[in-house]
Structures are given as C-alpha cells and as structure tokens.
C-alpha atoms as a PDB file:
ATOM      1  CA  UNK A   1      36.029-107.223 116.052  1.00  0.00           C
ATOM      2  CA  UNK A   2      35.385-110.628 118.055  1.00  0.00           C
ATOM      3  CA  UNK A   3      37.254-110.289 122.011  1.00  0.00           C
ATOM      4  CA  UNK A   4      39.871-112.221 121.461  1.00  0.00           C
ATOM      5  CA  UNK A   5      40.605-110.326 118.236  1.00  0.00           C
ATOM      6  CA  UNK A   6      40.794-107.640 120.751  1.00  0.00           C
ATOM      7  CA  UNK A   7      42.765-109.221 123.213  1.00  0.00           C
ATOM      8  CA  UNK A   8      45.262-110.045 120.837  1.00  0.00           C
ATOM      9  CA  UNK A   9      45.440-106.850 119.338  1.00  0.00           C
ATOM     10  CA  UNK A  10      45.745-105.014 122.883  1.00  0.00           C
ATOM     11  CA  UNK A  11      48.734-107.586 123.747  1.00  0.00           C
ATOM     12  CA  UNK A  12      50.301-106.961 120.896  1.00  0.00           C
ATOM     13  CA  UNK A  13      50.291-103.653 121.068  1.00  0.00           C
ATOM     14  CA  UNK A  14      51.344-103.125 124.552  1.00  0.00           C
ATOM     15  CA  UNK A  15      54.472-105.266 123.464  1.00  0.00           C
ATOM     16  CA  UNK A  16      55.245-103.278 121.030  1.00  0.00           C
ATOM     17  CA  UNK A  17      55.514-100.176 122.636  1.00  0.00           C
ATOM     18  CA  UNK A  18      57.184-101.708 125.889  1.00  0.00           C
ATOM     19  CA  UNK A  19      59.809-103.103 123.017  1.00  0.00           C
ATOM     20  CA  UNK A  20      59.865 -99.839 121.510  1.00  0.00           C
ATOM     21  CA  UNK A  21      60.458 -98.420 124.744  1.00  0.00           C
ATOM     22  CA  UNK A  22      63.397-100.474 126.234  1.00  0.00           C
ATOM     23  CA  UNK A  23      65.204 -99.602 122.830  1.00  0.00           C
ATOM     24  CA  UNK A  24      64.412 -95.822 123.039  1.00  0.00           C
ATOM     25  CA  UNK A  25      62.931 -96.442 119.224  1.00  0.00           C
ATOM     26  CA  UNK A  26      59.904 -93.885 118.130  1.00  0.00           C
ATOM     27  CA  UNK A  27      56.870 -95.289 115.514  1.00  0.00           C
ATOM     28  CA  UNK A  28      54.985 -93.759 113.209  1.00  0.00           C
ATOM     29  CA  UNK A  29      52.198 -94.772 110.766  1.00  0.00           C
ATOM     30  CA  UNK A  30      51.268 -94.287 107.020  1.00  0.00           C
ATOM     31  CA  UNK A  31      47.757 -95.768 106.705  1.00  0.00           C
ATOM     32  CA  UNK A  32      45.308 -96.169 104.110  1.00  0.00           C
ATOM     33  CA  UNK A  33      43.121 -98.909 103.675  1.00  0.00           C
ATOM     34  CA  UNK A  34      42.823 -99.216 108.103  1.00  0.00           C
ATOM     35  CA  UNK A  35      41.680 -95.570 108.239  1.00  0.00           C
ATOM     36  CA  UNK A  36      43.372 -95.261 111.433  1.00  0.00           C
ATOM     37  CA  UNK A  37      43.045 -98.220 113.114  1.00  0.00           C
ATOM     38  CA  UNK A  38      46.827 -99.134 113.535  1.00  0.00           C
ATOM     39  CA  UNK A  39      47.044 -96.063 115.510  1.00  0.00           C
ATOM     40  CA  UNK A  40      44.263 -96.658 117.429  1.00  0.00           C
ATOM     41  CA  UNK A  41      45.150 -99.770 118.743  1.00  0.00           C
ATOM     42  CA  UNK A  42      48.564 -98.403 119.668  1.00  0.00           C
ATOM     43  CA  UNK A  43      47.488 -95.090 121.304  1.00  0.00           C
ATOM     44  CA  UNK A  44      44.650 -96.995 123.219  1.00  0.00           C
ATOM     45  CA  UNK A  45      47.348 -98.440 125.044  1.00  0.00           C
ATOM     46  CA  UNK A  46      49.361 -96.669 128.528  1.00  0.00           C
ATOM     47  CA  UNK A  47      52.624 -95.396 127.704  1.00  0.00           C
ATOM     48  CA  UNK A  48      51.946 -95.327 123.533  1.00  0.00           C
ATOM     49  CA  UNK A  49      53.275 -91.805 123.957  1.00  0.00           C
ATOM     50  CA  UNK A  50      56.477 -92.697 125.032  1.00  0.00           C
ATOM     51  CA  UNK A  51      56.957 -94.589 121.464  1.00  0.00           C
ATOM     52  CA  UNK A  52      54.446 -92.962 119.256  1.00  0.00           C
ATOM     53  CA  UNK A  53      55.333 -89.989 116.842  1.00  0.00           C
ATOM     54  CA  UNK A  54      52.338 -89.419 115.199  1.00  0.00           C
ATOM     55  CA  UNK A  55      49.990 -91.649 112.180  1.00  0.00           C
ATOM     56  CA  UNK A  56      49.094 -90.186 108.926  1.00  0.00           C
ATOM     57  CA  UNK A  57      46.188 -91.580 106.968  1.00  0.00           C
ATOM     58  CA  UNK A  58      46.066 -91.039 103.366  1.00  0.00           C
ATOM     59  CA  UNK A  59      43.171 -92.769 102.243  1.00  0.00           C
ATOM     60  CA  UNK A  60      42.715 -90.574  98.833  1.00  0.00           C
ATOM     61  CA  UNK A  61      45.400 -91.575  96.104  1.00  0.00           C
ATOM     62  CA  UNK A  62      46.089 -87.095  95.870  1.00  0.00           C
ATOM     63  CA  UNK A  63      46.247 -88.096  99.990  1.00  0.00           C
ATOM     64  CA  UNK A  64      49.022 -90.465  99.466  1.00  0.00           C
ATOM     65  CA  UNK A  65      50.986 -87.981  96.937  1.00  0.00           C
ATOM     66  CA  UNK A  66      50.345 -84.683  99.190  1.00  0.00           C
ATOM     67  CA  UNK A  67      51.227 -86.014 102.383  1.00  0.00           C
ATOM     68  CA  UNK A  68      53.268 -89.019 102.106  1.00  0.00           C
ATOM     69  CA  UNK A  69      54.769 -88.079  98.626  1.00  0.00           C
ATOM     70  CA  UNK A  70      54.252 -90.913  97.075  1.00  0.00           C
ATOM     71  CA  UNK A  71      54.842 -90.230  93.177  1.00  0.00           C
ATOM     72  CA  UNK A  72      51.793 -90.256  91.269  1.00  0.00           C
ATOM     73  CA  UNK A  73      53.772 -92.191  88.310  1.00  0.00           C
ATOM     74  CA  UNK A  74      54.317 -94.990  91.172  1.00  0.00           C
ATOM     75  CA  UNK A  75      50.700 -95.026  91.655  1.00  0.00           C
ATOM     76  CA  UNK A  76      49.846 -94.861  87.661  1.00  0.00           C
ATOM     77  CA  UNK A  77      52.474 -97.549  87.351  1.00  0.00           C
ATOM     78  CA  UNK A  78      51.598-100.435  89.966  1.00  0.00           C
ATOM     79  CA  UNK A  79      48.453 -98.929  91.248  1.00  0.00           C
ATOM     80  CA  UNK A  80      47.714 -97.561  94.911  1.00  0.00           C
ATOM     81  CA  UNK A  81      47.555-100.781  96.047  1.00  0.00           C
ATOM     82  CA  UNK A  82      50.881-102.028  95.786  1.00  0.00           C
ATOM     83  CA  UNK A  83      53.792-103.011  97.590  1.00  0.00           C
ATOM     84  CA  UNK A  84      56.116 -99.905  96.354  1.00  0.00           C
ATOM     85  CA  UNK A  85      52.979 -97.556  97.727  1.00  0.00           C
ATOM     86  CA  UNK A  86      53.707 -99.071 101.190  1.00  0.00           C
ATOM     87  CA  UNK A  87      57.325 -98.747 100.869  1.00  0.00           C
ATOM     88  CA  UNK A  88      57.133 -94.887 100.085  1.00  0.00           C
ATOM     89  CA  UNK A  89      54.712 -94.528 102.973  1.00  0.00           C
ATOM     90  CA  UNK A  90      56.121 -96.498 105.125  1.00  0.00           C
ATOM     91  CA  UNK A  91      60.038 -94.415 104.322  1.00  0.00           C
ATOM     92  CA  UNK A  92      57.781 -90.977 103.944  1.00  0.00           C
ATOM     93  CA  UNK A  93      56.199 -91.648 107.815  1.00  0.00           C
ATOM     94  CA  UNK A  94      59.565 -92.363 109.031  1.00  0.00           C
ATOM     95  CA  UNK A  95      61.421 -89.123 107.394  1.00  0.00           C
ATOM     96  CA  UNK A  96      59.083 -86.705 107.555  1.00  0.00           C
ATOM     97  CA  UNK A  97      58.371 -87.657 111.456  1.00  0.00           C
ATOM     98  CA  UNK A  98      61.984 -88.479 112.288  1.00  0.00           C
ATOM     99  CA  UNK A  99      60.823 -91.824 113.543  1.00  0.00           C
ATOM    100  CA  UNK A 100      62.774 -94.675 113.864  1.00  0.00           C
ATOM    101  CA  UNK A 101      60.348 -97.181 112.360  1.00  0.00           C
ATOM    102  CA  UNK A 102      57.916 -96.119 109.945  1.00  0.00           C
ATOM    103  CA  UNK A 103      55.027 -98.403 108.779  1.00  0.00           C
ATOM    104  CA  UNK A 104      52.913 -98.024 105.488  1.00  0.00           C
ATOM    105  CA  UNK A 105      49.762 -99.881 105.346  1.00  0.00           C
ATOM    106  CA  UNK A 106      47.578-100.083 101.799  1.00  0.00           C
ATOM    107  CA  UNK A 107      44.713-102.474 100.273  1.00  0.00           C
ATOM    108  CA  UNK A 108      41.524-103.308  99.656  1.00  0.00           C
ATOM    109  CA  UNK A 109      39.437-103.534 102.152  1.00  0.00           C
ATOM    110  CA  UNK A 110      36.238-104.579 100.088  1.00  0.00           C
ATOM    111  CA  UNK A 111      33.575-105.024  99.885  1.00  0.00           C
ATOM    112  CA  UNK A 112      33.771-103.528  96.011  1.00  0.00           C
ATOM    113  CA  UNK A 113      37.360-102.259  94.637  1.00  0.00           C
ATOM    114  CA  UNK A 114      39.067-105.738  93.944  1.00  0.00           C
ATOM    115  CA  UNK A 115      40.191-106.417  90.891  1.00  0.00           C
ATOM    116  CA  UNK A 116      41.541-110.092  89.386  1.00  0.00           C
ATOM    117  CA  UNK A 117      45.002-108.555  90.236  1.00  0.00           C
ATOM    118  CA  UNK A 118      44.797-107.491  93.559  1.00  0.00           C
ATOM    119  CA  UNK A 119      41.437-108.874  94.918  1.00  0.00           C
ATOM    120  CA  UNK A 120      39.088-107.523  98.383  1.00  0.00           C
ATOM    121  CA  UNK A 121      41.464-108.491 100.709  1.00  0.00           C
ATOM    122  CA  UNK A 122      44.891-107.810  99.244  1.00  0.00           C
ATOM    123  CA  UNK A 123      46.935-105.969 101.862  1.00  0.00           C
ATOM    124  CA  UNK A 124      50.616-104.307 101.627  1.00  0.00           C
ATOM    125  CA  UNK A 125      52.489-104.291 104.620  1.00  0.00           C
ATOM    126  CA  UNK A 126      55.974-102.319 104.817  1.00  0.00           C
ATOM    127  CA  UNK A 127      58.418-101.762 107.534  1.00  0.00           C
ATOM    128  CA  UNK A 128      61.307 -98.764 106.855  1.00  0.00           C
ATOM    129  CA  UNK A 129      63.625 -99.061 109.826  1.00  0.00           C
ATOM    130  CA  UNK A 130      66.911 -98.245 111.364  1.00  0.00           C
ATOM    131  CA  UNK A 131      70.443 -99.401 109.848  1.00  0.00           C
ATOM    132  CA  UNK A 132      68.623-100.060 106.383  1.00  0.00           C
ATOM    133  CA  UNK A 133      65.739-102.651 107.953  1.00  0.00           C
ATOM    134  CA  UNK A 134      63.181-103.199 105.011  1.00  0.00           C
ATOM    135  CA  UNK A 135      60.893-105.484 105.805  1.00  0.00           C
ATOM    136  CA  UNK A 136      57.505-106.395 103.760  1.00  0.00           C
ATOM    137  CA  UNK A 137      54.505-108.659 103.005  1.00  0.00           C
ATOM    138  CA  UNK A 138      51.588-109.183 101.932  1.00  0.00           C
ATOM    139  CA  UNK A 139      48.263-111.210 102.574  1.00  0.00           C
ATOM    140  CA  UNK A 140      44.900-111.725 101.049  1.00  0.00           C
ATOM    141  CA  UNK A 141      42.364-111.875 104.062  1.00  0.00           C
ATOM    142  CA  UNK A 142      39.227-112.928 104.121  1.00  0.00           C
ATOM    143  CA  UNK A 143      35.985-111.999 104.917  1.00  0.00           C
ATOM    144  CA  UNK A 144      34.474-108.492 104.964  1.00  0.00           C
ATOM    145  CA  UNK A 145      35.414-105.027 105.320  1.00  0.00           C
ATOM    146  CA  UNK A 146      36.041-105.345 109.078  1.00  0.00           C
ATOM    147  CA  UNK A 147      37.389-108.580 109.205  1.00  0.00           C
ATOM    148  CA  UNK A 148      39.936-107.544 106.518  1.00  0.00           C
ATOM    149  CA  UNK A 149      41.153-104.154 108.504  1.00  0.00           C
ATOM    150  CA  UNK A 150      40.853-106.169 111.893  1.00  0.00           C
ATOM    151  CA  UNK A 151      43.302-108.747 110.019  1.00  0.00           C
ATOM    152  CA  UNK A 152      45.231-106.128 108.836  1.00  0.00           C
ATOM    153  CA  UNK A 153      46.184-104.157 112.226  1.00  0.00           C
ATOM    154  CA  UNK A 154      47.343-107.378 114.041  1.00  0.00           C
ATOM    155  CA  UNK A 155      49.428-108.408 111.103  1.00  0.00           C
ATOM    156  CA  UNK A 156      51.332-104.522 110.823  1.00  0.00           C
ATOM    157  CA  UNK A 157      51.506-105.466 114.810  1.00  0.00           C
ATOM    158  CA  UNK A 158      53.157-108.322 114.303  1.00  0.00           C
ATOM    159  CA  UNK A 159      55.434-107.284 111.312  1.00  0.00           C
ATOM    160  CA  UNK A 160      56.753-104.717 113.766  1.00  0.00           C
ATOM    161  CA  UNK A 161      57.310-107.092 116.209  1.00  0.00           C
ATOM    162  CA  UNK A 162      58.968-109.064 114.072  1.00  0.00           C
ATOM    163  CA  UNK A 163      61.406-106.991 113.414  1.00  0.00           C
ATOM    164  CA  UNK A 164      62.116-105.301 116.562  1.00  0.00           C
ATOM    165  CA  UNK A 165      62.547-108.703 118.355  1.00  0.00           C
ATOM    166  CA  UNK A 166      62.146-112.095 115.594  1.00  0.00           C
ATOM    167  CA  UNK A 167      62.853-114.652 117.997  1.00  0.00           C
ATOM    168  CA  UNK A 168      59.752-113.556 120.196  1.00  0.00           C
ATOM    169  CA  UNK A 169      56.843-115.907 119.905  1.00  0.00           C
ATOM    170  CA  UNK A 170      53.753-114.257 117.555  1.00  0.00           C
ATOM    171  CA  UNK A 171      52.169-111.631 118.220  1.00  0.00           C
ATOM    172  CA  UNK A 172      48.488-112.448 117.763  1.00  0.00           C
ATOM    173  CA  UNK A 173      47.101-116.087 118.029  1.00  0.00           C
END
C-alpha cells in the first residue's frame, strides 16, 4: 500500500466512525477476499470501539455457510463470488451482531482464481442497513493481489460513507 493509499484509507476511516458515532450507529464486517483488512483499517483508528461490533472473515466457501450462513445452493448457484454472497454476509454480520450496518465483502483477489465471468479483480460490495438501506456494487480493479484488496477496503469505506452521509464529498481520492 503506497502513503497516500494510506492516508486516504486512515481519513476515511476516521470519518466513518466519527459519522457512525454522532448517529449512535454500530458496524460490523463480513469479509472474504480482504482477509481482514476492512477491519483493520477501522480498528487502527481512536474511538473504532465506540462504532465497531466485531468483523468476521470467512474466507473458505464451508466459512461463509458456517458462520455467515450463507446457503450453499446460493454459492452452487452464482458462485462465492457474487453479489447475493455479499448480500447474505453483509445481512448475516448485521443480525447475528445486532449491528446497525453490516458490510459483506467477496472477490477475487488474484493472482490465479479468475474466471472469464468474474475475472482477478472482480469485487462484491454490499451494504445491509437500517430502515431497509440496501446498497451494492461492484468493481473490477486492477493490478495485483494487494493492489486489488487495497482497492477494495477504500471502496467498502466509501460505500459506507455513502450511505451514512451521500452528499459528503468522496471518501478516498
């Protein structure tokens, strides 16, 4: 991760959770493809446990069913990848830990895995939130397996932010 990747990231972060805060709104994480690195950024930041519940990775697809619940025949039907994985996870997160925004992260982070379908770089984002928020996307990032994650954690950043406050400039330059 270049510095300003950093930078960003940190800023973004710390927004988040001083949004989080002024609302009284707890987060938690369903990640797969970052490994933990949503969470990381957060908790590296003062005050993340003031807005923080708790992040779940579930890397393994029998991960993913276990923890998060997400249905095998989901997973058999549009693959692990896939933007109804992220939904579940990012719903599953927010039940399970009573949070009031839950975020589920999957893709391929490469180097190998792609496929013509969803290529090295394909990433599901999903947001579950309060009063029936739903909010998702997707991107195909380039470069390799760290630039990918890297790319990925300021973009579930931002999608949060996004939602918690959309008229705010973005998150990450």
């Amino acid at each position: 991760m270049t510095d300003p990747q950093a930078i960003a990231i940190a800023a973004a972060a710390r927004r988040l959770i001083a949004i989080c805060q002024a609302a009284g709104l707890r987060l938690a994480v369903g990640e797969s493809c970052t490994g933990g690195m949503i969470t990381a950024a957060i908790t590296a930041q003062q005050g993340s446990s003031a807005v923080f519940d708790a992040g779940i990775i579930a890397y393994a697809n029998e991960a993913k069913e276990g923890l998060l619940g997400v249905p095998k025949d989901t997973m058999i039907e549009h693959g692990s990848v896939s933007a109804e994985v992220a939904a579940v996870m990012a719903a599953a997160v927010r039940q399970q830990l009573r949070a009031d925004i839950g975020l589920g992260v999957t893709g391929v982070a490469g180097p190998g895995g792609g496929t013509p379908d969803k290529p090295v770089g394909r990433v599901y984002l999903h947001l579950s939130g309060p009063n029936g928020t739903e909010q998702a996307r997707v991107f195909d990032f380039s470069g390799d397996r760290e630039a990918v994650r890297t790319q990925t954690v300021a973009e579930a950043l931002g999608l949060v932010l996004d939602a918690l406050d959309p008229a705010a400039p973005p998150a990450a330059p």
